[in-house]
C-alpha atoms as a PDB file:
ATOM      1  CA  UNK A   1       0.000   0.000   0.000  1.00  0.00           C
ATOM      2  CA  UNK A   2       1.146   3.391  -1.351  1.00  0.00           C
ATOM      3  CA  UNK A   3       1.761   6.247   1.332  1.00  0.00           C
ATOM      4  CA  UNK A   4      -0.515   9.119   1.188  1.00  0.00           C
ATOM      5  CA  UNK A   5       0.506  11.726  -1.397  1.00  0.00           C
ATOM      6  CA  UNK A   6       0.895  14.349   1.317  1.00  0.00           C
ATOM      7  CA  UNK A   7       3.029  11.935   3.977  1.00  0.00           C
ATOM      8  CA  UNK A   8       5.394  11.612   1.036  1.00  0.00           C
ATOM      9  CA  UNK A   9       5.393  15.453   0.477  1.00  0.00           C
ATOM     10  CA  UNK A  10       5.792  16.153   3.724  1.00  0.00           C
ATOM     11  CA  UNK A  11       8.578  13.688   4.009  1.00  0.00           C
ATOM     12  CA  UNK A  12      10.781  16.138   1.298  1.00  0.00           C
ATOM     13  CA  UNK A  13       9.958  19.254   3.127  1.00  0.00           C
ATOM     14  CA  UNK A  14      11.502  17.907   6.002  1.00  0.00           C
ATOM     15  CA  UNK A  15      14.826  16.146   3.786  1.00  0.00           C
ATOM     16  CA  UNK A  16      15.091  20.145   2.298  1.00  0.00           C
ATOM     17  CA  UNK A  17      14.808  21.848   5.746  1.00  0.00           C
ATOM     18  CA  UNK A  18      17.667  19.162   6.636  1.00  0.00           C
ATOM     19  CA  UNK A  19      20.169  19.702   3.909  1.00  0.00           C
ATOM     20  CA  UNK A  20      19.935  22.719   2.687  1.00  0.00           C
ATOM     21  CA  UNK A  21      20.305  23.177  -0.893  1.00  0.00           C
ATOM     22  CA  UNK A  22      23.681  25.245  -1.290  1.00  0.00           C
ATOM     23  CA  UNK A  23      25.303  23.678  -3.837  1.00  0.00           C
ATOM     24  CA  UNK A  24      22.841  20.722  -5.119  1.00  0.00           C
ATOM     25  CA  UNK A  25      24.672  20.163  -8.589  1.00  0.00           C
ATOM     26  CA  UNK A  26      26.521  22.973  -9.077  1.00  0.00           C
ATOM     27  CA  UNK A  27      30.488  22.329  -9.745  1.00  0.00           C
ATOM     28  CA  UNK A  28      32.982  24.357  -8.544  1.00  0.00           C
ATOM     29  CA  UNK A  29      37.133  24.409  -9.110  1.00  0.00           C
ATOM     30  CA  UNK A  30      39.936  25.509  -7.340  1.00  0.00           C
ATOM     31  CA  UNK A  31      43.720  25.637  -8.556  1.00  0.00           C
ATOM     32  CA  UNK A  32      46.319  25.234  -6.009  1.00  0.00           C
ATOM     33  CA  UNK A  33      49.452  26.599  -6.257  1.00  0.00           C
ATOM     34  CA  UNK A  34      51.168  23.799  -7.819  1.00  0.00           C
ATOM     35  CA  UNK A  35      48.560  24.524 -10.657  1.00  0.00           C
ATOM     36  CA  UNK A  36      46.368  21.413  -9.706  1.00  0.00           C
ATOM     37  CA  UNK A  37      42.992  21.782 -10.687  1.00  0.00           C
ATOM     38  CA  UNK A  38      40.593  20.597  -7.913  1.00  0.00           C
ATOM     39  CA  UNK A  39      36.626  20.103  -9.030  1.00  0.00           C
ATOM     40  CA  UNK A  40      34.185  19.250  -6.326  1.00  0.00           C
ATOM     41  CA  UNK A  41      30.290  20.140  -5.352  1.00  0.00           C
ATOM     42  CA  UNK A  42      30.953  20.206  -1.766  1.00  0.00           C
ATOM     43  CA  UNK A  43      33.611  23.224  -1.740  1.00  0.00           C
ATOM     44  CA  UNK A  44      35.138  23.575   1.578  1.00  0.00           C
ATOM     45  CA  UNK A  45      37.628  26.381   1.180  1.00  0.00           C
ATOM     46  CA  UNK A  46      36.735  30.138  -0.174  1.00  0.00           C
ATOM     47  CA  UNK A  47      39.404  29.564  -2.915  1.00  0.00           C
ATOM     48  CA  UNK A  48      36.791  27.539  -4.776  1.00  0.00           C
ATOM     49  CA  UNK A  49      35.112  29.201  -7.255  1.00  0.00           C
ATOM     50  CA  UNK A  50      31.446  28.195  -9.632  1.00  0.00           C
ATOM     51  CA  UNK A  51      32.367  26.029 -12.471  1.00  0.00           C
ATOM     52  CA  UNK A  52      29.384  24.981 -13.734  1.00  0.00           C
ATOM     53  CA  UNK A  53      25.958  26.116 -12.347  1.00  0.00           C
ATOM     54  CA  UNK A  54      23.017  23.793 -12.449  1.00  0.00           C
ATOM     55  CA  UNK A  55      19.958  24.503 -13.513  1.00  0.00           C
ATOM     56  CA  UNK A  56      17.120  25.154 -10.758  1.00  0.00           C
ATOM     57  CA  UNK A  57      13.388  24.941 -11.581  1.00  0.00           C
ATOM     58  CA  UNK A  58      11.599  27.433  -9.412  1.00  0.00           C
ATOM     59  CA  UNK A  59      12.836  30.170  -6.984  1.00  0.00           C
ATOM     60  CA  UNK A  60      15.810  28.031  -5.357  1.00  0.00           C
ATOM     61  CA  UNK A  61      18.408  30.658  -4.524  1.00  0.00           C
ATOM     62  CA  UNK A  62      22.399  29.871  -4.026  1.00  0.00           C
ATOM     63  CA  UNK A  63      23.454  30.709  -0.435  1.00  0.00           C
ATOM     64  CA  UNK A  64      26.947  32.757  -0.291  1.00  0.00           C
ATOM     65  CA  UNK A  65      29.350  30.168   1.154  1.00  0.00           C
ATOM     66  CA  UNK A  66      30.792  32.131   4.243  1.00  0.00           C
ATOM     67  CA  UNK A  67      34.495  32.477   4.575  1.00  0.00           C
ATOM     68  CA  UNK A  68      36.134  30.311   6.660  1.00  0.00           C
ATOM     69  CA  UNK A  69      39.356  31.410   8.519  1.00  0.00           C
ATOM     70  CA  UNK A  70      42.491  29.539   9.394  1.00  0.00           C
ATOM     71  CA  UNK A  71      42.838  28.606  12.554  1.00  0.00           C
ATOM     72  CA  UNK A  72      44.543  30.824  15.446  1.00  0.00           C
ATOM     73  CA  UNK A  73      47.285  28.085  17.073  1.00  0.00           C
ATOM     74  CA  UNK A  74      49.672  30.120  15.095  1.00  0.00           C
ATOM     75  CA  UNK A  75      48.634  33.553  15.538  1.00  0.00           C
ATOM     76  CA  UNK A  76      51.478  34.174  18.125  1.00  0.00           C
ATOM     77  CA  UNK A  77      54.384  32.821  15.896  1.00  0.00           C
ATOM     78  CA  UNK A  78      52.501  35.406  13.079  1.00  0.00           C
ATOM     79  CA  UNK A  79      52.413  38.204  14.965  1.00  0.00           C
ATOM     80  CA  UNK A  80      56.108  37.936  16.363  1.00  0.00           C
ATOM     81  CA  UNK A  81      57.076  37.926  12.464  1.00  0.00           C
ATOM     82  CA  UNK A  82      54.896  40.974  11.509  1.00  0.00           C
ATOM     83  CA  UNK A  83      56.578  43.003  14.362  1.00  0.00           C
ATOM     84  CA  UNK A  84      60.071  40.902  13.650  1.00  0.00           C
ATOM     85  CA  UNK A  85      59.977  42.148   9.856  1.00  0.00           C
ATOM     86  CA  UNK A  86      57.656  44.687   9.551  1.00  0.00           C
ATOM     87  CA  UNK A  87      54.980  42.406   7.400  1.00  0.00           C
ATOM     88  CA  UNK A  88      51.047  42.460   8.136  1.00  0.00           C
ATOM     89  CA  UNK A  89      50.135  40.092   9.909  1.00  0.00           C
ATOM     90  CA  UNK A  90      46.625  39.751   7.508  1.00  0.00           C
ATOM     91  CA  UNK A  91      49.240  38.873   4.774  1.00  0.00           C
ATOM     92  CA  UNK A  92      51.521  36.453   6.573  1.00  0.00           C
ATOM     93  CA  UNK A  93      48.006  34.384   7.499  1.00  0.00           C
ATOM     94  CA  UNK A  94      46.489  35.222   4.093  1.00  0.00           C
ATOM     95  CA  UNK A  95      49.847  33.509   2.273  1.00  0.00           C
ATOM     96  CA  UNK A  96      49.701  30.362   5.007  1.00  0.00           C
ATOM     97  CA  UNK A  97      46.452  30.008   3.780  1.00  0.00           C
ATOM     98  CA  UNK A  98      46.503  30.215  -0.131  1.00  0.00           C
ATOM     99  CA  UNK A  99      50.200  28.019   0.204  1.00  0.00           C
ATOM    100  CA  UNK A 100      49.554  24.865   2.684  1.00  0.00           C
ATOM    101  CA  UNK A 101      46.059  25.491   4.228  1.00  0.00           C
ATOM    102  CA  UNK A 102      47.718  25.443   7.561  1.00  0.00           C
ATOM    103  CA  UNK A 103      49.391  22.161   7.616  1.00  0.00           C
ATOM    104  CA  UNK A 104      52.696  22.268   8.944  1.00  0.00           C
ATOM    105  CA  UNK A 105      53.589  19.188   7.433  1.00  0.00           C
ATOM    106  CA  UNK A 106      52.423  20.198   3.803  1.00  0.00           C
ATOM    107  CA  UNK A 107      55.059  18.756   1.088  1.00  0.00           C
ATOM    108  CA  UNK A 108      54.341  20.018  -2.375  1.00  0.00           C
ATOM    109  CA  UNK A 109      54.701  18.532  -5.482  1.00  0.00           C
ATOM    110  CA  UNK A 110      57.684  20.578  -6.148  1.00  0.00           C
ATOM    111  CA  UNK A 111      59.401  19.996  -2.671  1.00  0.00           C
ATOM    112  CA  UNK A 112      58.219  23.034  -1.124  1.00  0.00           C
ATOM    113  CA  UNK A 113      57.934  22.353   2.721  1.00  0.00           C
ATOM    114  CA  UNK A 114      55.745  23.544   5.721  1.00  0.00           C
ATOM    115  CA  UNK A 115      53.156  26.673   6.447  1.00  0.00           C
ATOM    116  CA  UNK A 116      54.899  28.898   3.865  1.00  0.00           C
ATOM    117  CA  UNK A 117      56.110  26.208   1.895  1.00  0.00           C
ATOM    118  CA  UNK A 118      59.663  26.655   1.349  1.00  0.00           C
ATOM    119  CA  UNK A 119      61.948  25.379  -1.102  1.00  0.00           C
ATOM    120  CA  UNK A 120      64.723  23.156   0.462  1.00  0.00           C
ATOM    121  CA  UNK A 121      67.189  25.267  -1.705  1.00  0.00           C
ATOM    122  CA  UNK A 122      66.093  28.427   0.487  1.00  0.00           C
ATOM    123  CA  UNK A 123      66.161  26.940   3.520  1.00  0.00           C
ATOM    124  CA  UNK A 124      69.974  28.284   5.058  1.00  0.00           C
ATOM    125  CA  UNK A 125      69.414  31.972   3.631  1.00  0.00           C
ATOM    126  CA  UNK A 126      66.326  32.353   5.879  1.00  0.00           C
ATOM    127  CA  UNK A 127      67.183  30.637   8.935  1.00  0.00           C
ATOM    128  CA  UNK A 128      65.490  27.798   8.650  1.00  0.00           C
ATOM    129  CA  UNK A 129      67.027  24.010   9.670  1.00  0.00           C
ATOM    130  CA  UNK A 130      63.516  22.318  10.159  1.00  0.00           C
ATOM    131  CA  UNK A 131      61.100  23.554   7.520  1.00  0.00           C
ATOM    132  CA  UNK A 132      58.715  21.823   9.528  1.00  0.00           C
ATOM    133  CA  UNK A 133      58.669  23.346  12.351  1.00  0.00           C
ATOM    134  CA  UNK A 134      55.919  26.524  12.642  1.00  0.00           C
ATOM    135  CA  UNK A 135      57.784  28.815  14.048  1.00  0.00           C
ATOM    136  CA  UNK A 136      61.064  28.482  11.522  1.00  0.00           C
ATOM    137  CA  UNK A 137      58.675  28.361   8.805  1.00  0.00           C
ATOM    138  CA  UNK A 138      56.925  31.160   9.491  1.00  0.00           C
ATOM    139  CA  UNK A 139      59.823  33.649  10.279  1.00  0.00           C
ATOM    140  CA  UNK A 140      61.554  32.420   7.189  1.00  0.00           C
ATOM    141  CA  UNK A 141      58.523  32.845   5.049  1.00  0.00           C
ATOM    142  CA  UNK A 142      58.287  35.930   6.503  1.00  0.00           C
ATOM    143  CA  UNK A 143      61.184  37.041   5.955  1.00  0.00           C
ATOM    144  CA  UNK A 144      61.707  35.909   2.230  1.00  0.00           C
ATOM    145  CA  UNK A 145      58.346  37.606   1.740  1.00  0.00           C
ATOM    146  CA  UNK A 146      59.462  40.844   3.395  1.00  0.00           C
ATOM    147  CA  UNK A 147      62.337  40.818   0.768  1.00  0.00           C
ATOM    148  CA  UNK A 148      60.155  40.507  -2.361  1.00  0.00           C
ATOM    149  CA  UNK A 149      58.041  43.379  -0.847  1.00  0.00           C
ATOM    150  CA  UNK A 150      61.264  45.479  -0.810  1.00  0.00           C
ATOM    151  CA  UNK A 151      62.660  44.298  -4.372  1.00  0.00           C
ATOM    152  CA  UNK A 152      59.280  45.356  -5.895  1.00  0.00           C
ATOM    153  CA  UNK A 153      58.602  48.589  -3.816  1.00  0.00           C
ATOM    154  CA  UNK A 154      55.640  47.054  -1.550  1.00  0.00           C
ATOM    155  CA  UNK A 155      53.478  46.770  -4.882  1.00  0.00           C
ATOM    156  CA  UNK A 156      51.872  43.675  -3.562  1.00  0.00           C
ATOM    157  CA  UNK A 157      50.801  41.822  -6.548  1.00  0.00           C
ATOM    158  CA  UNK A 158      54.348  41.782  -7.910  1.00  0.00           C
ATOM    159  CA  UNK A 159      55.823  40.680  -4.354  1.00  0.00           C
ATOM    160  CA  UNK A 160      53.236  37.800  -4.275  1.00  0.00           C
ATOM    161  CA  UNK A 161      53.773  36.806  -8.159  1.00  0.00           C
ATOM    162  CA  UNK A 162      57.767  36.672  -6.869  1.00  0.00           C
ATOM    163  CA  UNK A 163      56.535  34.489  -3.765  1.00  0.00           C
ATOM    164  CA  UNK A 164      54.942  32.300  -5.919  1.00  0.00           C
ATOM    165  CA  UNK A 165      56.903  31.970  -9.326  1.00  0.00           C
ATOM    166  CA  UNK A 166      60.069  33.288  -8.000  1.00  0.00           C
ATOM    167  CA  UNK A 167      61.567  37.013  -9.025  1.00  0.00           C
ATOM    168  CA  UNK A 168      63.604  35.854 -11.966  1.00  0.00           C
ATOM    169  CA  UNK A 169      59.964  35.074 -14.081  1.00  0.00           C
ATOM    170  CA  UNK A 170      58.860  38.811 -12.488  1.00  0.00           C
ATOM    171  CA  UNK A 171      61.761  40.139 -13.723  1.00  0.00           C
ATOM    172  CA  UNK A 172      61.986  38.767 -17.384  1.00  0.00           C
ATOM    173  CA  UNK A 173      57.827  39.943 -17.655  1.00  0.00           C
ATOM    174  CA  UNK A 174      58.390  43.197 -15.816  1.00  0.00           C
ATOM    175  CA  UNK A 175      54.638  42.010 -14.320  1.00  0.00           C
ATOM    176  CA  UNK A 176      52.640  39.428 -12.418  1.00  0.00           C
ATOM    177  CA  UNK A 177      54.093  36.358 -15.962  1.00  0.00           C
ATOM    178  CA  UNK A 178      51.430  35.287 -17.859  1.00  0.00           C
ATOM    179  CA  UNK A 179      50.795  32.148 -15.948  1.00  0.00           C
ATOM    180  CA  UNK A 180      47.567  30.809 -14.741  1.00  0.00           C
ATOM    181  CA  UNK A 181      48.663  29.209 -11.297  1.00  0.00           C
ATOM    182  CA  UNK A 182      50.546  32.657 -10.703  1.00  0.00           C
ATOM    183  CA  UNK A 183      47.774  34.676 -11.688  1.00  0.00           C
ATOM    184  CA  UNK A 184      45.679  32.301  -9.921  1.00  0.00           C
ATOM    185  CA  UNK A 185      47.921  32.650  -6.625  1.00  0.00           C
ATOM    186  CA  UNK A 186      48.186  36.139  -6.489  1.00  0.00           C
ATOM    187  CA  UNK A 187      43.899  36.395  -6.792  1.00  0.00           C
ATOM    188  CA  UNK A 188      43.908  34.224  -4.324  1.00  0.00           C
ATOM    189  CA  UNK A 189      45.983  35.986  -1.970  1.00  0.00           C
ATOM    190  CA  UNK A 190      44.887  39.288  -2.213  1.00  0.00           C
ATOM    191  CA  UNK A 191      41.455  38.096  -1.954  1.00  0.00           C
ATOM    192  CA  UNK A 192      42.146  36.377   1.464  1.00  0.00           C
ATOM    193  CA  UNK A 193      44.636  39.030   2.494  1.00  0.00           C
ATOM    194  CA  UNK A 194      41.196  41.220   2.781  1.00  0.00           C
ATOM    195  CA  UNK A 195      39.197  39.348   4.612  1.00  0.00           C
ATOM    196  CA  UNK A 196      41.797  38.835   6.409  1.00  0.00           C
ATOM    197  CA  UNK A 197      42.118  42.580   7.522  1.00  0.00           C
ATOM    198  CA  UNK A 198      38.322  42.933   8.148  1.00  0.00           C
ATOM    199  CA  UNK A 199      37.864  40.220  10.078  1.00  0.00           C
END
């Protein structure tokens, strides 16, 4: 015996109230620094941006995904490096963020190690004998990113493109070089660098 037309109606008003429809087919992608493209429909970092939209019958609106901030265990080691080097602290977070997601113990495909994910090659100019270690990698991230702000007279979107690609590329381009993952990057950063500041 069939339910009554209304039980089964009732039954979906109830699913909807429980999962909210945010993103019911709607694809979104995110490139990571290593110039990975990641596709999901459950985004669950504010680098991810709509892909492909589905199409809704009816008055079903998209929520705005809020953003979600890193967390604040490292907040101490940040601030001693903004006041150490004269950096923002907004930007130190907002460049954790876009380069490991906070995971200390990030390993790119490159070799890149840690928070700030530095190159092994950089490791004795900034300090740094255990890239794993927070505090190490954030002071030397710091301060390598300090130094692109002064090579490129604090014009941020240069300093970041030099972060990411490495000054030689900003150099031979005279601008942020025509790459997507840079390009990509240095969105990325700024973006998060501002809600960064206004949270």
């Amino acid at each position: 015996m069939f339910p009554h037309p209304w039980a089964a109606f009732f039954l979906f008003i109830c699913l909807c109230m429980m999962y909210p429809c945010t993103a019911l087919g709607d694809i979104y992608r995110y490139i990571d620094a290593d110039g990975v493209v990641h596709f999901t429909n459950t985004p669950t970092d504010e680098g991810y941006t709509l892909y492909l939209k589905e199409k809704r019958v009816g008055r079903v609106q998209t929520r705005t995904r809020r953003f979600k901030a890193g967390p604040d265990v490292y907040d101490n080691i940040i601030l001693n490096a903004a006041r150490a080097f004269g950096v923002d602290h907004a930007l130190i977070k907002a460049v954790i963020h876009a380069e490991s997601g906070f995971n200390p113990r990030a390993v790119s495909s490159k070799g890149a190690r840690g928070l700030m994910q530095i190159m092994p090659r950089n490791n004795a100019a900034l300090n740094i004998s255990n890239p794993f270690d927070p505090s190490q990698n954030i002071m030397g991230g710091t301060r390598y990113l300090k130094r692109m702000l002064n090579r490129y007279n604090e014009r941020l979107a240069l300093a970041l493109a030099a972060y990411n690609a490495g000054p030689s590329a900003v150099d031979k381009y005279k601008n942020i070089p025509p790459y997507k993952e840079t390009q990509t990057y240095v969105q990325r950063v700024m973006s998060l660098y501002s809600r960064y500041k206004s949270s």
